[in-house]
N, C-alpha and C. Protein backbone atom coordinates (compact mmCIF):
# COMPACT_ATOMS: atom_id res chain seq x y z
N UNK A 1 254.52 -73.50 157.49
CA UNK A 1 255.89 -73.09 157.30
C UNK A 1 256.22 -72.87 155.83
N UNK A 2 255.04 -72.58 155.08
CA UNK A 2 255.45 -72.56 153.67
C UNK A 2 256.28 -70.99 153.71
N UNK A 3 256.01 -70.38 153.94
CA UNK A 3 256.72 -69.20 153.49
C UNK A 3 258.24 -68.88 154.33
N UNK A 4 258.76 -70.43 155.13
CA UNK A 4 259.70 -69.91 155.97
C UNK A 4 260.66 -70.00 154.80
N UNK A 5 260.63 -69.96 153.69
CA UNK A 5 261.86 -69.56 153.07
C UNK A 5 262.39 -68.80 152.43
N UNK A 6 260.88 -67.86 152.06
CA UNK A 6 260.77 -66.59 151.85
C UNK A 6 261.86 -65.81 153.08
N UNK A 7 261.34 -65.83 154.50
CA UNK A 7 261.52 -65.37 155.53
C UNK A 7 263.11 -65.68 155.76
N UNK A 8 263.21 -67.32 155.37
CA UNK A 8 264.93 -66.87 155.47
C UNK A 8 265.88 -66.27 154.64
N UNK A 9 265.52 -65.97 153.18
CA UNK A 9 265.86 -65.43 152.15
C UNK A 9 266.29 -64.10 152.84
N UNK A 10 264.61 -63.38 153.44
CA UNK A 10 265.25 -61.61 154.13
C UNK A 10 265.93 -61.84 154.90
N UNK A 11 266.39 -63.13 156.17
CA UNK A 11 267.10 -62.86 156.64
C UNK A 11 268.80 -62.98 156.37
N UNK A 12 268.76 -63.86 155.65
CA UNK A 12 269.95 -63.77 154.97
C UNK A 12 270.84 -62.67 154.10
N UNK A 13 269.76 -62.00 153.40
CA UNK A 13 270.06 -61.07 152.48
C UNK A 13 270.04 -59.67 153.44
N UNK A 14 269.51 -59.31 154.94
CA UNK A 14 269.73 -58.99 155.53
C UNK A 14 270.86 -58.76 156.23
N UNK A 15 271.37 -60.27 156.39
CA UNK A 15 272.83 -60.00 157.48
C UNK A 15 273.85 -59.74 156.59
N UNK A 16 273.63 -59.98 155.37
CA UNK A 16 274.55 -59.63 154.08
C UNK A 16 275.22 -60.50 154.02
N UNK A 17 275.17 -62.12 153.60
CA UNK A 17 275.60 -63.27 153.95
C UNK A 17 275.33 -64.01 153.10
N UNK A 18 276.45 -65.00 152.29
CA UNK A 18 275.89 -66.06 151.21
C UNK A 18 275.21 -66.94 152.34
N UNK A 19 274.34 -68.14 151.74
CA UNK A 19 273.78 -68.62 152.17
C UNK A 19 274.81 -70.32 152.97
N UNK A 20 275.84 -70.25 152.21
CA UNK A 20 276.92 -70.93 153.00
C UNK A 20 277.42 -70.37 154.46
N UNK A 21 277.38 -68.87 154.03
CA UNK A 21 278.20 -68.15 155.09
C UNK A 21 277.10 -67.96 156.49
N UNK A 22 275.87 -68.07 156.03
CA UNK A 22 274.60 -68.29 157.12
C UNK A 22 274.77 -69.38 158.09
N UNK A 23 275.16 -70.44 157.14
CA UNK A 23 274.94 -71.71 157.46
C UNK A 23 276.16 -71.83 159.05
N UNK A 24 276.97 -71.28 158.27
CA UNK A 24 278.09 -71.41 159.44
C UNK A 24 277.72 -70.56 160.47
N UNK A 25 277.53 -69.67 160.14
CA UNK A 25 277.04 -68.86 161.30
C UNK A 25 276.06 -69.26 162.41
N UNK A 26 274.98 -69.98 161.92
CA UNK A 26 274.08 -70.05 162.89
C UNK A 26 274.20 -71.65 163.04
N UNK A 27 275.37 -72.47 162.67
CA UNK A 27 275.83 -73.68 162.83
C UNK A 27 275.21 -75.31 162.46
N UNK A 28 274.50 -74.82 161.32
CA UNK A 28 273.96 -76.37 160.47
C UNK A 28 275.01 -76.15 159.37
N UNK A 29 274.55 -77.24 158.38
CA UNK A 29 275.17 -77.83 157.23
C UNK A 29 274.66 -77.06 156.14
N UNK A 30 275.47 -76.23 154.99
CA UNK A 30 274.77 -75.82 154.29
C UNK A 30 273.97 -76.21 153.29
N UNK A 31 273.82 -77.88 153.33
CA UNK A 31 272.70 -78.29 152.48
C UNK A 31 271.81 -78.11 152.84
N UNK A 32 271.42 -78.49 154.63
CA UNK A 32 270.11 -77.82 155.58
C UNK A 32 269.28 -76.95 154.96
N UNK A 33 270.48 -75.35 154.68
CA UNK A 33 269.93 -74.41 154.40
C UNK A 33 269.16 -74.53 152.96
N UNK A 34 270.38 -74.80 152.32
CA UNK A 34 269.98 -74.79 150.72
C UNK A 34 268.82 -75.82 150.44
N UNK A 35 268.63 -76.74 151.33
CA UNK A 35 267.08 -77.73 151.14
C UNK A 35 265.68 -76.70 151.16
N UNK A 36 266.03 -76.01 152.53
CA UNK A 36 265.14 -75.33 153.55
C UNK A 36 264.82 -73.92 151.99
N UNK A 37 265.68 -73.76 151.45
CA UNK A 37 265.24 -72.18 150.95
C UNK A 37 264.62 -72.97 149.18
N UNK A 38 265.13 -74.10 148.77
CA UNK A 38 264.17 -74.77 147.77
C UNK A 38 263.38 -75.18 148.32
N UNK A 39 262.67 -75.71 148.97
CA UNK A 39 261.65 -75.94 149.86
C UNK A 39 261.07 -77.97 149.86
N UNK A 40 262.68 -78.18 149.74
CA UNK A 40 262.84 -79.52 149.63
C UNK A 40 262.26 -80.11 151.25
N UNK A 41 262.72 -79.18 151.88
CA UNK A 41 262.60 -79.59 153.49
C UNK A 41 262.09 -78.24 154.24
N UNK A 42 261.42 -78.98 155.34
CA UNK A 42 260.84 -77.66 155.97
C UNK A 42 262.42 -77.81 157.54
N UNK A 43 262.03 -76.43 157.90
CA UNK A 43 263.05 -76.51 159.24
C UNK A 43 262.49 -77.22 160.18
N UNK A 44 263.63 -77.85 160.79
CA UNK A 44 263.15 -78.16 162.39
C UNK A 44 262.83 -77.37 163.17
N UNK A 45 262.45 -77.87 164.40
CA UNK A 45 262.37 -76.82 165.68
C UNK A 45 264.18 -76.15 166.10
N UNK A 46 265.09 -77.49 166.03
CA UNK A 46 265.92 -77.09 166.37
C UNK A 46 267.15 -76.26 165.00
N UNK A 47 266.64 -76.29 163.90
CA UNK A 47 267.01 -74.93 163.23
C UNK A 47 266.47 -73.52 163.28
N UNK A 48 265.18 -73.49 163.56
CA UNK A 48 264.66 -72.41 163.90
C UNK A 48 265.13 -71.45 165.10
N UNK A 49 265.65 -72.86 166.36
CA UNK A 49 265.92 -72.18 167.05
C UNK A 49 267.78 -71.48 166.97
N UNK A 50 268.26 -71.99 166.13
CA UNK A 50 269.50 -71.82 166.41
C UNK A 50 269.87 -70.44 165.15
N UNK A 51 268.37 -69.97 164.44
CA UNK A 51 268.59 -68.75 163.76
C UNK A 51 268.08 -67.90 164.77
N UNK A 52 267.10 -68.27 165.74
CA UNK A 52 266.97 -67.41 166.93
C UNK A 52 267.68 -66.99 168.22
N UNK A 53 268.95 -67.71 168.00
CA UNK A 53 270.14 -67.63 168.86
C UNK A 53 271.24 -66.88 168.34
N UNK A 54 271.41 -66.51 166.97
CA UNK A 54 272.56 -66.22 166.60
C UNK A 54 272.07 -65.20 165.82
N UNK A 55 271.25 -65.05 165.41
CA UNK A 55 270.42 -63.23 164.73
C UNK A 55 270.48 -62.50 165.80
N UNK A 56 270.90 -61.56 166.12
CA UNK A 56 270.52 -60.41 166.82
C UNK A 56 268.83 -59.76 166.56
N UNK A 57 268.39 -59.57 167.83
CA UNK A 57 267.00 -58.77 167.37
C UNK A 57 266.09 -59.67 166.49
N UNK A 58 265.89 -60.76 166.21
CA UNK A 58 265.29 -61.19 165.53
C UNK A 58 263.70 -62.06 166.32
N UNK A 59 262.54 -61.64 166.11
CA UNK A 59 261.52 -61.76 166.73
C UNK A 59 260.88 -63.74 166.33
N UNK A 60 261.15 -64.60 167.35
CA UNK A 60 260.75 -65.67 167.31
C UNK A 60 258.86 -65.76 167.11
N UNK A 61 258.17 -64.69 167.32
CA UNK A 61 256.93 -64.96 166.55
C UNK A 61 256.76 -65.12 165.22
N UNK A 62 257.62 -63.60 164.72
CA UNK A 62 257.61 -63.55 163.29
C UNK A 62 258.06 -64.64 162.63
N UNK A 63 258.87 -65.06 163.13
CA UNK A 63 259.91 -66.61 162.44
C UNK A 63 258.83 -67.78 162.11
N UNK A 64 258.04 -68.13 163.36
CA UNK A 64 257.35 -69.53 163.41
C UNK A 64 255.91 -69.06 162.85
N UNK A 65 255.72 -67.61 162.39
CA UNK A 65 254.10 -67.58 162.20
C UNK A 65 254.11 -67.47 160.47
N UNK A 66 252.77 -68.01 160.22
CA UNK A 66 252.67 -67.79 158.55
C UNK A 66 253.34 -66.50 157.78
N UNK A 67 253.10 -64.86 158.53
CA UNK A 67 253.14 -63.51 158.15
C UNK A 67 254.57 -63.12 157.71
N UNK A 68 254.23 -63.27 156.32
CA UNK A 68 256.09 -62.78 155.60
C UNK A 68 255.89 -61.17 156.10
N UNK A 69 254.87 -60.32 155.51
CA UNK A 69 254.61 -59.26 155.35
C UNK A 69 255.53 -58.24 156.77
N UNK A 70 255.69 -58.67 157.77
CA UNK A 70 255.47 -57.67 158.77
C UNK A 70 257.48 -57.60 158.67
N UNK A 71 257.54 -56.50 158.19
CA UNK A 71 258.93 -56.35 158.20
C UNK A 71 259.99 -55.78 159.52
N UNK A 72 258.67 -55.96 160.69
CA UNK A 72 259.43 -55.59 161.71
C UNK A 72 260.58 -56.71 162.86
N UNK A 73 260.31 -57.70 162.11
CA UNK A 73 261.06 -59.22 162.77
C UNK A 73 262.38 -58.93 163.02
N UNK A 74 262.76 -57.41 162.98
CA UNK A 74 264.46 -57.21 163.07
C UNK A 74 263.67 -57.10 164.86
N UNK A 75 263.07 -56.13 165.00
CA UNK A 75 262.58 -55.84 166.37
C UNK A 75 261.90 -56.68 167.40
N UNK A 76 263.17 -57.29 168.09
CA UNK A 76 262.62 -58.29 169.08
C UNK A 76 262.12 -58.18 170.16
N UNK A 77 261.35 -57.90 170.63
CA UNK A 77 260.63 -58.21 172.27
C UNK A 77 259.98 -58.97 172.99
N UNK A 78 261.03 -59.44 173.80
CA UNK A 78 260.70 -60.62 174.96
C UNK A 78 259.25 -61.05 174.49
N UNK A 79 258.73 -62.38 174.93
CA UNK A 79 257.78 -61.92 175.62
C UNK A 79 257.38 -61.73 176.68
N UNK A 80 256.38 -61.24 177.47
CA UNK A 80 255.88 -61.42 178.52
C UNK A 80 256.71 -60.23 179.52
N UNK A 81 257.58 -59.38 178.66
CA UNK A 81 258.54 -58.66 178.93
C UNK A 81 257.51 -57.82 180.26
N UNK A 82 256.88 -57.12 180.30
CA UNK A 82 256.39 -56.18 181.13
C UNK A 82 256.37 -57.09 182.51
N UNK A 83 255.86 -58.04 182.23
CA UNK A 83 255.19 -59.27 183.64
C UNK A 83 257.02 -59.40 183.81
N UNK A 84 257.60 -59.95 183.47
CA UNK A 84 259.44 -59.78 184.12
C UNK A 84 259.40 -58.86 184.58
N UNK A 85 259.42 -57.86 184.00
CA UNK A 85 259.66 -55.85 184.45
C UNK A 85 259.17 -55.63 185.74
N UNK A 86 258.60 -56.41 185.85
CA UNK A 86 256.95 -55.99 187.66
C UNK A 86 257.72 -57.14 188.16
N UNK A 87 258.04 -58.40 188.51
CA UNK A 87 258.32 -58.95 189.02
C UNK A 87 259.89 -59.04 189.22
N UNK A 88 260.70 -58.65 188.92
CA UNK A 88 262.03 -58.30 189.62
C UNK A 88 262.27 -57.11 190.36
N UNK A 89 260.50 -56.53 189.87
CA UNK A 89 261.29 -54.99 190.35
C UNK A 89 260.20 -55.00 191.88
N UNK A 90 259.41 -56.12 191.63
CA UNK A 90 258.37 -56.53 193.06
C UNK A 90 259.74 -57.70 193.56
N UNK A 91 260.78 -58.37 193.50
CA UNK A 91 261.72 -58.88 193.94
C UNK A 91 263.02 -57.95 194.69
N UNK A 92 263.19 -57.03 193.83
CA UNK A 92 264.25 -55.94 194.64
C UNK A 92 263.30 -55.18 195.79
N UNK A 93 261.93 -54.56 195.53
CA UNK A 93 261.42 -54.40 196.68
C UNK A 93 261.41 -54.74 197.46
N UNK A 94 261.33 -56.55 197.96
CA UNK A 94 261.38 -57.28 198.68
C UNK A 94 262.41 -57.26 199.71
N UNK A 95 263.77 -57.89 198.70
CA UNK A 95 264.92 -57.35 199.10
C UNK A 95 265.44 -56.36 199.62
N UNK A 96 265.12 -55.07 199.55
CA UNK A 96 265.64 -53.47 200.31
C UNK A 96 264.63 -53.62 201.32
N UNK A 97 263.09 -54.22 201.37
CA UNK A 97 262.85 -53.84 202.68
C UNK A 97 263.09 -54.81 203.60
N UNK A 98 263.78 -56.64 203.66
CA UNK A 98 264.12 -57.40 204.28
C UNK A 98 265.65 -56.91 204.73
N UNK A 99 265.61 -57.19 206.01
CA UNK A 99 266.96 -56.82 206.34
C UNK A 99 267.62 -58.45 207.23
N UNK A 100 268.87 -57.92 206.94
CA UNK A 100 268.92 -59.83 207.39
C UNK A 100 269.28 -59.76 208.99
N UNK A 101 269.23 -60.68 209.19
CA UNK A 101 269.22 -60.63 210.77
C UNK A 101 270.03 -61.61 211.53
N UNK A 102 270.62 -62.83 210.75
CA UNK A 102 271.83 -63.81 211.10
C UNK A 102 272.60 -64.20 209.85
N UNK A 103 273.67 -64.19 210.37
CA UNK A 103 274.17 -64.92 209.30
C UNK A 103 275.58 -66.39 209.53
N UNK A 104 275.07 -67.28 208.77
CA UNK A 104 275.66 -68.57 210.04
C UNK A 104 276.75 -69.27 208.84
N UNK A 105 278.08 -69.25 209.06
CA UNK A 105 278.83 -69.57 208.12
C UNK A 105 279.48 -71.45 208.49
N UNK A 106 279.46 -72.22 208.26
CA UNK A 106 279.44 -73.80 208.70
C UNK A 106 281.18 -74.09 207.76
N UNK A 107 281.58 -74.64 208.39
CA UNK A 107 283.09 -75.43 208.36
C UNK A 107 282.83 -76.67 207.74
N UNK A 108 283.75 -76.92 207.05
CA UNK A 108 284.43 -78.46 207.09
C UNK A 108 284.37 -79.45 207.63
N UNK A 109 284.78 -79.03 209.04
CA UNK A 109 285.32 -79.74 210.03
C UNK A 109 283.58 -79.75 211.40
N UNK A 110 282.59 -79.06 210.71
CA UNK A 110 281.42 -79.60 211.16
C UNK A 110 281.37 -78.46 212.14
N UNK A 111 282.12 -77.54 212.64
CA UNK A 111 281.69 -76.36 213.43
C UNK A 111 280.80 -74.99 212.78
N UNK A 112 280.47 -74.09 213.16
CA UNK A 112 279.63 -73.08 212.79
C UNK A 112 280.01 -71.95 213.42
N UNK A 113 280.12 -70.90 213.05
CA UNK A 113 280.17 -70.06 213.66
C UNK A 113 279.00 -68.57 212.98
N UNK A 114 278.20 -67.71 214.21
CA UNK A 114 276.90 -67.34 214.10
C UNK A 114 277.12 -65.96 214.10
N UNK A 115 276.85 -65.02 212.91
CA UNK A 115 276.84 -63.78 213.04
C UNK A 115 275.61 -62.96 213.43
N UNK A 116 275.17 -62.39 214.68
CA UNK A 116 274.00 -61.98 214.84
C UNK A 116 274.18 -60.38 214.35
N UNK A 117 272.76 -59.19 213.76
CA UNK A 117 273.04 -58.34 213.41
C UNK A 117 272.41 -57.50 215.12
């Protein structure tokens, strides 16, 4: 994590934001920050995650990996995004070709009543 302060520097100077005004934003203390960018302290898991909650587009590999260089960390993509993509769309398949065939609505009062199609 040595260079995560490099990394928060672009992102800061990115959102166009003093480093107080970061702080609030993504909801720590701004000494946190100001430790984290002298490199008094490294981040937690749970600061890392809460710049990955409140950046827009911001790629959680790029964040946690050594690589300052790759200036594409504005561009976020899921992961595993394609395997979601096939499997909701193998879930709605499912769905349009199941057709339902009862439907049984239950009371309060312990009765039922049975809708057959």
């Amino acid at each position: 994590m040595e260079n995560f302060a490099e990394k928060l520097k672009k992102i800061i100077s990115k959102e166009g934001l003093s480093a107080s005004k970061f702080a609030e934003k993504i909801g720590v203390q701004r000494s946190s920050v100001s430790h984290i960018l002298s490199g008094r302290n490294k981040p937690s898991l749970d600061f890392v995650l809460k710049i990955y909650k409140s950046i827009e587009n911001i790629d959680l590999e790029w964040l946690l990996s050594e690589n300052t260089e790759n200036e594409s960390h504005l561009e976020h993509t899921p992961p595993y995004s394609s395997e979601i993509d096939s499997i909701n769309q193998q879930e709605t398949n499912t769905k349009t070709e199941n057709n339902i065939d009862r439907i049984v609505i239950f009371f309060k009062n312990g009765s039922f009543k049975t809708y057959n199609n």
